[in-house]
C-alpha atoms as a PDB file:
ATOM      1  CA  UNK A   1       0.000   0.000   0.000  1.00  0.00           C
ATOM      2  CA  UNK A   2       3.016   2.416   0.565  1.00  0.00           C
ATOM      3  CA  UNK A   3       4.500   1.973  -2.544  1.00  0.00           C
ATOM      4  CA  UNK A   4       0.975   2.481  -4.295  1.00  0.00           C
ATOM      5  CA  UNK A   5       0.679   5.703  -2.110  1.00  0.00           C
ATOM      6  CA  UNK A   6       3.609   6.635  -3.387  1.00  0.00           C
ATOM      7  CA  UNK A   7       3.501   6.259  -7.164  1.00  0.00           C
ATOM      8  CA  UNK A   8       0.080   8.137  -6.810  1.00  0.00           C
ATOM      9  CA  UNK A   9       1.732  11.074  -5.348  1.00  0.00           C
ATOM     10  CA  UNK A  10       4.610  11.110  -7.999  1.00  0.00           C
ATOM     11  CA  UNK A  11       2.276  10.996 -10.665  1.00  0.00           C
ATOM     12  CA  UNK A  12       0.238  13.676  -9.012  1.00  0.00           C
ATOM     13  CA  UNK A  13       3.438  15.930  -8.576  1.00  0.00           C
ATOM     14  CA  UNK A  14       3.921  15.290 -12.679  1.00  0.00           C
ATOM     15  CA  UNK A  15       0.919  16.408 -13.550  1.00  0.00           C
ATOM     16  CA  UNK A  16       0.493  19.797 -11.176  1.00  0.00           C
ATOM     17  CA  UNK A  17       4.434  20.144 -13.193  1.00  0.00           C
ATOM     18  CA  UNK A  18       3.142  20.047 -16.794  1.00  0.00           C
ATOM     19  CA  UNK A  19       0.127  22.100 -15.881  1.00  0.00           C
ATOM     20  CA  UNK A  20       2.963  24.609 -14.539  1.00  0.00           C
ATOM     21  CA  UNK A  21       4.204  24.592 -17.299  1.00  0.00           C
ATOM     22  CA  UNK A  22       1.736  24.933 -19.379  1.00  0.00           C
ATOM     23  CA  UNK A  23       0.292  28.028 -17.522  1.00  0.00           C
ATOM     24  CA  UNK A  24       3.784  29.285 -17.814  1.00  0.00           C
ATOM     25  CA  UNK A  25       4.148  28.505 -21.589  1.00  0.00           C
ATOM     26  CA  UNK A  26       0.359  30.158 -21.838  1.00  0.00           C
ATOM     27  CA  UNK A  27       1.554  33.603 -20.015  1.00  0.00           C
ATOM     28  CA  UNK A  28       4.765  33.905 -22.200  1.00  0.00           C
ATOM     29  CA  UNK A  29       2.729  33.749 -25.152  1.00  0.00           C
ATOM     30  CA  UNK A  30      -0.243  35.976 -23.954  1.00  0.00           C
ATOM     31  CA  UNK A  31       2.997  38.631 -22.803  1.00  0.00           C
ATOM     32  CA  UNK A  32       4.859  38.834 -25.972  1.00  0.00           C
ATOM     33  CA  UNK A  33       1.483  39.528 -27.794  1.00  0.00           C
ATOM     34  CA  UNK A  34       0.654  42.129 -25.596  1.00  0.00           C
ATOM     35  CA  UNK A  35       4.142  43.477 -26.065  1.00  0.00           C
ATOM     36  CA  UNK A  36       3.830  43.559 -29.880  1.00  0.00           C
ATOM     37  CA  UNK A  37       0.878  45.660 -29.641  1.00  0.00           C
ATOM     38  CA  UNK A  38       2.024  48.366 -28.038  1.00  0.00           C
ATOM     39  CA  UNK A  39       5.060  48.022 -29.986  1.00  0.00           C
ATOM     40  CA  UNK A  40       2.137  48.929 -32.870  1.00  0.00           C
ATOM     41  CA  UNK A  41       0.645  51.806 -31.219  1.00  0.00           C
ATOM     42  CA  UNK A  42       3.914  53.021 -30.554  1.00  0.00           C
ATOM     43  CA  UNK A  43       5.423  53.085 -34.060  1.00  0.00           C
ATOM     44  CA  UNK A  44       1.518  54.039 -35.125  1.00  0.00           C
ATOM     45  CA  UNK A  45       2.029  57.120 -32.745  1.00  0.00           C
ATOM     46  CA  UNK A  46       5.655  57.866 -34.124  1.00  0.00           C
ATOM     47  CA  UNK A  47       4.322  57.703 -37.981  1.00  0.00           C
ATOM     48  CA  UNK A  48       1.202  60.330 -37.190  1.00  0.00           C
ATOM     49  CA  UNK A  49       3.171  62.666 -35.177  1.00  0.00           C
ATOM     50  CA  UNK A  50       3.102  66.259 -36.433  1.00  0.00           C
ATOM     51  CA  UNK A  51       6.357  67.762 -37.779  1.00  0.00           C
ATOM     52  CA  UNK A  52       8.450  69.615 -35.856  1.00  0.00           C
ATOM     53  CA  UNK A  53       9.601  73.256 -35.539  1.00  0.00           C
ATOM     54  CA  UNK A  54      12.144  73.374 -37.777  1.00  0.00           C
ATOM     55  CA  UNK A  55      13.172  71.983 -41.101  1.00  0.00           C
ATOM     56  CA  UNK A  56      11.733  68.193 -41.429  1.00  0.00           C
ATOM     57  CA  UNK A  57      12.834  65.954 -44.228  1.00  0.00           C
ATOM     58  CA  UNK A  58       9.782  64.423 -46.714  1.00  0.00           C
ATOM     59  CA  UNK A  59      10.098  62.212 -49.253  1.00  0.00           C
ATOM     60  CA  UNK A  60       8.687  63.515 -52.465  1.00  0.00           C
ATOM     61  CA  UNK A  61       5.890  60.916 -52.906  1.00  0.00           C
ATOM     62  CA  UNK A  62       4.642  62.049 -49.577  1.00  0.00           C
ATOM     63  CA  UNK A  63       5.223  66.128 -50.866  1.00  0.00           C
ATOM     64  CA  UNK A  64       2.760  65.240 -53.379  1.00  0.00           C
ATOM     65  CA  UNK A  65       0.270  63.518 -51.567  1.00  0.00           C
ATOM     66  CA  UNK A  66       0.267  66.694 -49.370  1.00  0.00           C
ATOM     67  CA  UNK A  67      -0.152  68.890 -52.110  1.00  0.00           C
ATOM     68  CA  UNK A  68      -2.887  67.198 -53.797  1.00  0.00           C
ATOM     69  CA  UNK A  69      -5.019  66.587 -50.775  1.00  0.00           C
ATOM     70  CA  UNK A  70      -4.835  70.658 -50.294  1.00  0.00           C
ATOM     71  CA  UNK A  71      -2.553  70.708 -47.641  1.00  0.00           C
ATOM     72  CA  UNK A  72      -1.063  73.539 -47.029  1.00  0.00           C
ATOM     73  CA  UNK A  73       2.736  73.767 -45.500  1.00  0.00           C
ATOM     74  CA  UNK A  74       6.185  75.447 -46.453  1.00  0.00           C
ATOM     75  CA  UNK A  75       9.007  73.116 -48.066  1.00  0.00           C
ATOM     76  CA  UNK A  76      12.540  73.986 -48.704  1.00  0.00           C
ATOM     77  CA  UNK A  77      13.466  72.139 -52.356  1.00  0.00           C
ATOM     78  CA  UNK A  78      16.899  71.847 -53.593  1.00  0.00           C
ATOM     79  CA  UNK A  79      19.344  69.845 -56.022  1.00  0.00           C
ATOM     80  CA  UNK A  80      22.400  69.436 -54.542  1.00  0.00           C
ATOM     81  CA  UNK A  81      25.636  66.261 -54.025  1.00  0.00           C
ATOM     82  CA  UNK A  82      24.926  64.982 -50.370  1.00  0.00           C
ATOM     83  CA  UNK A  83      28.439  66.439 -49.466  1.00  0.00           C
ATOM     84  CA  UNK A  84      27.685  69.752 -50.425  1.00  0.00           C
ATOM     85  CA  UNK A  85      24.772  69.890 -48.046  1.00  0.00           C
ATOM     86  CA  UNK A  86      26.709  68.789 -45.154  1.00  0.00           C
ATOM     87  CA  UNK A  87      29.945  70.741 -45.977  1.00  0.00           C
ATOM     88  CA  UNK A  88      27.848  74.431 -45.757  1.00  0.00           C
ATOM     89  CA  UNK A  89      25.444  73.375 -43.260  1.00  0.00           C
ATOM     90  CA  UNK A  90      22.365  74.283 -45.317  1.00  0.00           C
ATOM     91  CA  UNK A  91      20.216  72.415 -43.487  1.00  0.00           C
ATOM     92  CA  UNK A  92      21.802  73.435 -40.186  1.00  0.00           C
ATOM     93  CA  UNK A  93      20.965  77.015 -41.612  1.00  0.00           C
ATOM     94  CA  UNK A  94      17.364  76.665 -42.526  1.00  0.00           C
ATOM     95  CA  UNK A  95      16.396  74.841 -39.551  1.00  0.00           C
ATOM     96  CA  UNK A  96      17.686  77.433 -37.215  1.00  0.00           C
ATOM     97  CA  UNK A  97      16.382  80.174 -39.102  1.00  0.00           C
ATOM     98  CA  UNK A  98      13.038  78.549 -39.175  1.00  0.00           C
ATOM     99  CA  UNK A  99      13.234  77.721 -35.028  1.00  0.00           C
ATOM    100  CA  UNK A 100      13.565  81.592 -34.670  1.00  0.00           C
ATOM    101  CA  UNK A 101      10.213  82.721 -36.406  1.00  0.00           C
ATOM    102  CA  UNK A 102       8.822  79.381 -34.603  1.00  0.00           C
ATOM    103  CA  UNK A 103       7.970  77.757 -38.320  1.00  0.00           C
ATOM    104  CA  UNK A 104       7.897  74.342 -39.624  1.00  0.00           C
ATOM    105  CA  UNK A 105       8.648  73.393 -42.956  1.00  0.00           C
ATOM    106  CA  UNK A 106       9.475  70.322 -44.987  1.00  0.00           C
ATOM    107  CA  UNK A 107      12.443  69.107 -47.440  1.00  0.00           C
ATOM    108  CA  UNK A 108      13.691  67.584 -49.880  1.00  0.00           C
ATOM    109  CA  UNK A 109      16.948  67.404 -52.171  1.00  0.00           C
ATOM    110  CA  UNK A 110      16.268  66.144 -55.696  1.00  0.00           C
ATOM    111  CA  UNK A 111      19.540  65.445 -56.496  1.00  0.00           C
ATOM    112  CA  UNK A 112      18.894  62.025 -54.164  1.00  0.00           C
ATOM    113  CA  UNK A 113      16.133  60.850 -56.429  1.00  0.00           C
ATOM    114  CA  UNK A 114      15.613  57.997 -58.982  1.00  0.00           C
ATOM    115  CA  UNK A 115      15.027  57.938 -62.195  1.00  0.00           C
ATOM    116  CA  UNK A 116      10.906  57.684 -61.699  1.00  0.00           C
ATOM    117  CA  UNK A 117      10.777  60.341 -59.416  1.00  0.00           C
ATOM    118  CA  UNK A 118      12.358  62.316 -61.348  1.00  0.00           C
ATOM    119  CA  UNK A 119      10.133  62.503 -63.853  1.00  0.00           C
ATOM    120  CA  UNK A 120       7.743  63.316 -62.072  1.00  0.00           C
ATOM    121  CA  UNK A 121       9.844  66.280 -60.773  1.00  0.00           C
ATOM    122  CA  UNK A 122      10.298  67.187 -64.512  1.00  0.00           C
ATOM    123  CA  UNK A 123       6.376  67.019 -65.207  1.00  0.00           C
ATOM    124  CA  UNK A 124       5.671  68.984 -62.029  1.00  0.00           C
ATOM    125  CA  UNK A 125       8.747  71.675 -63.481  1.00  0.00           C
ATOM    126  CA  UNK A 126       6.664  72.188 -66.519  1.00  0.00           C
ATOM    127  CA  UNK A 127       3.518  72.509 -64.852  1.00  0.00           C
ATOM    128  CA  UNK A 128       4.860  75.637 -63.191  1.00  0.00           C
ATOM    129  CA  UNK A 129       6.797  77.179 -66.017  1.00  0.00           C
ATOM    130  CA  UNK A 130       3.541  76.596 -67.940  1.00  0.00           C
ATOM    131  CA  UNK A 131       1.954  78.494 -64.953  1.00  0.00           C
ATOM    132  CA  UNK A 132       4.403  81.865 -64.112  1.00  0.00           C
ATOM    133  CA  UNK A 133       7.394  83.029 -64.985  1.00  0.00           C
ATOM    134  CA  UNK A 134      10.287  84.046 -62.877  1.00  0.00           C
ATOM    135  CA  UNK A 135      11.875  82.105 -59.731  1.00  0.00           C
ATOM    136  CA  UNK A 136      11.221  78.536 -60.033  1.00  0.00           C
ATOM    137  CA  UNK A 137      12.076  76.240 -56.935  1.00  0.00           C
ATOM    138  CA  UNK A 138      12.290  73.059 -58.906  1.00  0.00           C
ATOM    139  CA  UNK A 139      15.107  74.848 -61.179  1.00  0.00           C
ATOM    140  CA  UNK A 140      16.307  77.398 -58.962  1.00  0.00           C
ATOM    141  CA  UNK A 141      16.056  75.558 -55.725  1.00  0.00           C
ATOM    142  CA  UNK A 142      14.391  77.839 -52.404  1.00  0.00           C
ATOM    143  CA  UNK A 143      11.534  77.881 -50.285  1.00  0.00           C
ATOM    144  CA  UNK A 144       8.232  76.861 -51.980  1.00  0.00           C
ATOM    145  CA  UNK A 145       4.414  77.513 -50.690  1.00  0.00           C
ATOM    146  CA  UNK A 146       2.410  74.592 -51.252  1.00  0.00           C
ATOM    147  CA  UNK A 147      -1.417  75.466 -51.085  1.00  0.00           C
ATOM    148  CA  UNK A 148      -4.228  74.959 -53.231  1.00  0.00           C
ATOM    149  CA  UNK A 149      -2.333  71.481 -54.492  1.00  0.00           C
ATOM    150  CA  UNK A 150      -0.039  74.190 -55.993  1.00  0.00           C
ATOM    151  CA  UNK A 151       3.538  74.948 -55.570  1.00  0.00           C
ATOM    152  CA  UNK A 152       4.044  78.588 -55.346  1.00  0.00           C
ATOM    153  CA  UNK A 153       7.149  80.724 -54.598  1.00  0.00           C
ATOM    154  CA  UNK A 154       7.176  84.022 -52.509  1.00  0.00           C
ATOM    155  CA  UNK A 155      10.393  85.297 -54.787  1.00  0.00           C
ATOM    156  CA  UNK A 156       8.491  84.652 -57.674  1.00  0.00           C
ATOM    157  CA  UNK A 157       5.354  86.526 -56.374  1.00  0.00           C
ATOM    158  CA  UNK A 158       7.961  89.864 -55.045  1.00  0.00           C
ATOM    159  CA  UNK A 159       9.259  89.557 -58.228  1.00  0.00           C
ATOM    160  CA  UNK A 160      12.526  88.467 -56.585  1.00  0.00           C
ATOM    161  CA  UNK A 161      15.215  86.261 -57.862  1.00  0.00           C
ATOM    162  CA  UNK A 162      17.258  83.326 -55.628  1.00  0.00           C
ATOM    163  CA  UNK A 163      19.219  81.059 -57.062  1.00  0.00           C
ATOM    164  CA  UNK A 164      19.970  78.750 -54.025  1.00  0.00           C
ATOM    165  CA  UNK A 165      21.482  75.446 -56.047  1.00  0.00           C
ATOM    166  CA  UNK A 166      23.842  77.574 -57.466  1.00  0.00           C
ATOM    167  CA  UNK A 167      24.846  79.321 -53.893  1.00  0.00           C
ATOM    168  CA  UNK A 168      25.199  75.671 -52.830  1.00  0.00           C
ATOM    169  CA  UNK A 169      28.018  74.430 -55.416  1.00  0.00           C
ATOM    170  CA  UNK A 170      29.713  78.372 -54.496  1.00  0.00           C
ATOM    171  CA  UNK A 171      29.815  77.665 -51.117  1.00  0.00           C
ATOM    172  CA  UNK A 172      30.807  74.580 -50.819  1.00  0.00           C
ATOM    173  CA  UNK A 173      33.737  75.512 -53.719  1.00  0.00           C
ATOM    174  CA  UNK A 174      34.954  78.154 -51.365  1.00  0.00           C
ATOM    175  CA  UNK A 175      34.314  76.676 -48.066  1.00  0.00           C
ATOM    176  CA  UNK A 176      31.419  78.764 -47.093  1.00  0.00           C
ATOM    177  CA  UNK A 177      28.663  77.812 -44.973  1.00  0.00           C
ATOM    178  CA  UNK A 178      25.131  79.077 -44.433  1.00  0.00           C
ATOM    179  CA  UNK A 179      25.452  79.758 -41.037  1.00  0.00           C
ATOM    180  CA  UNK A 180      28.513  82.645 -42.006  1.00  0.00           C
ATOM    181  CA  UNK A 181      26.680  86.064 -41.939  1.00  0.00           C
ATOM    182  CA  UNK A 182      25.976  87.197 -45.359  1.00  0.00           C
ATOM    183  CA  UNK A 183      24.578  83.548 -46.651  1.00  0.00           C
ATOM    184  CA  UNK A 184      22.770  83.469 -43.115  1.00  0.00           C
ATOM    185  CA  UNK A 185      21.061  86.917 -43.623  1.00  0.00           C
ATOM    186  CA  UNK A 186      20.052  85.591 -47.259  1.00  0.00           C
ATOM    187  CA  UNK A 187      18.384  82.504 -45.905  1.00  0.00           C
ATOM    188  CA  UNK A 188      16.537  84.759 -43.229  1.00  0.00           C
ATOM    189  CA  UNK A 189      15.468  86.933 -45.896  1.00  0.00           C
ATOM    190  CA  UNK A 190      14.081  84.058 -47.734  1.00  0.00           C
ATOM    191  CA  UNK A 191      12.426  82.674 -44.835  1.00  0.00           C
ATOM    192  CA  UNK A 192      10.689  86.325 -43.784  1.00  0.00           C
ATOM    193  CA  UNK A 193       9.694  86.111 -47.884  1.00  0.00           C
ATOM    194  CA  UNK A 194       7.617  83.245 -46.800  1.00  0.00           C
ATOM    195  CA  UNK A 195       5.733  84.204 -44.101  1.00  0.00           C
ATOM    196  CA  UNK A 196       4.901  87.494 -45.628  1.00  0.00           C
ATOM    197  CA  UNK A 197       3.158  85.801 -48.640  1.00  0.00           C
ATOM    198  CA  UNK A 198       1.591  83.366 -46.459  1.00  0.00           C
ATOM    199  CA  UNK A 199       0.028  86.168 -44.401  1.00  0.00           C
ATOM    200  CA  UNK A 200      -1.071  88.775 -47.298  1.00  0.00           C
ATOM    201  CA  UNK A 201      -2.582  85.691 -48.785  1.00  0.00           C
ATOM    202  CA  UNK A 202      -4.394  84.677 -45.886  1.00  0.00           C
ATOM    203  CA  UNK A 203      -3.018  80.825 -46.332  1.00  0.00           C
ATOM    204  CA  UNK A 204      -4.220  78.816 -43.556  1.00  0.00           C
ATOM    205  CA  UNK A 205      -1.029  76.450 -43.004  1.00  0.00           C
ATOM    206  CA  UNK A 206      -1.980  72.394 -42.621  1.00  0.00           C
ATOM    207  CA  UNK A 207       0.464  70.713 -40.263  1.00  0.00           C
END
């Protein structure tokens, strides 16, 4: 009778261990997919988050998309070797100039582009040289207005000129930066271009 007592209890302890196990196994599983959902509405958070002050980088895909579902937002557009950009701190320049009137704008360098997206870069071009004469940001390079799924540029409408593409190569040739005072002052002036046409034409920014 002992030893049947016995191997009773050892193949009670057995069981209560695979049920432990179990349980445990159960628990693991039910923990990493609770983990993996907030994982979800954590990257879901981080890909609806508005832009920051500043300059923010855009992909032109998602430029477009803004522009034809009427949004309305500032983007800086140039064409210019990755080097060059780093060397003179364009972006450096831009972004602090932009934190000072407490903007936000986009960007996007279409030098970086494939061969698809850049003809669709080429059809936009065309659109606006069809459109107005004068400073063109997909040529020229500069600040750009995007409103009424149009681009439109404040030089262009102050019948100014800026040819920012070309200041890039200059600078970078004679180790200039945006940041030194008389390229600075330029970009400030371009940015102040901005928010003037934005407020004479009453453009109710999107962001």
């Amino acid at each position: 009778m002992s030893k049947g007592c016995m191997g009773d209890d050892g193949n009670l302890i057995r069981k209560r261990m695979l049920f432990s196990l179990i349980l445990i196994s159960v628990l693991l599983v039910l923990s990493a997919c609770g983990g993996s959902d907030s994982a979800a509405e954590d990257n879901s958070d981080e890909a609806t988050e508005s832009p920051k002050t500043g300059l923010n980088e855009i992909t032109l895909d998602d430029m477009i998309t803004k522009k034809d579902n009427n949004e309305a937002f500032y983007v800086l557009i140039y064409d210019a070797q990755q080097d060059y950009v780093k060397n003179t701190k364009l972006l450096e320049a831009y972004d602090k100039a932009l934190k000072d009137k407490d903007m936000t704008a986009f960007h996007v360098n279409l030098n970086t582009l494939d061969d698809e997206q850049k003809q669709k870069v080429d059809d936009i071009r065309e659109e606006y040289s069809n459109r107005t004469s004068g400073h063109n940001p997909f040529e020229d390079g500069g600040m750009a207005v995007v409103h009424g799924g149009q681009f439109n540029s404040a030089f262009e409408y102050y019948g100014k000129s800026w040819f920012l593409n070309m200041v890039i190569e200059e600078a970078n040739t004679g180790d200039n930066t945006f940041l030194d005072d008389d390229l600075y002052n330029d970009v400030k002036d371009g940015v102040q271009n901005n928010i003037d046409y934005v407020k004479k034409e009453g453009i109710n920014l999107t962001y």
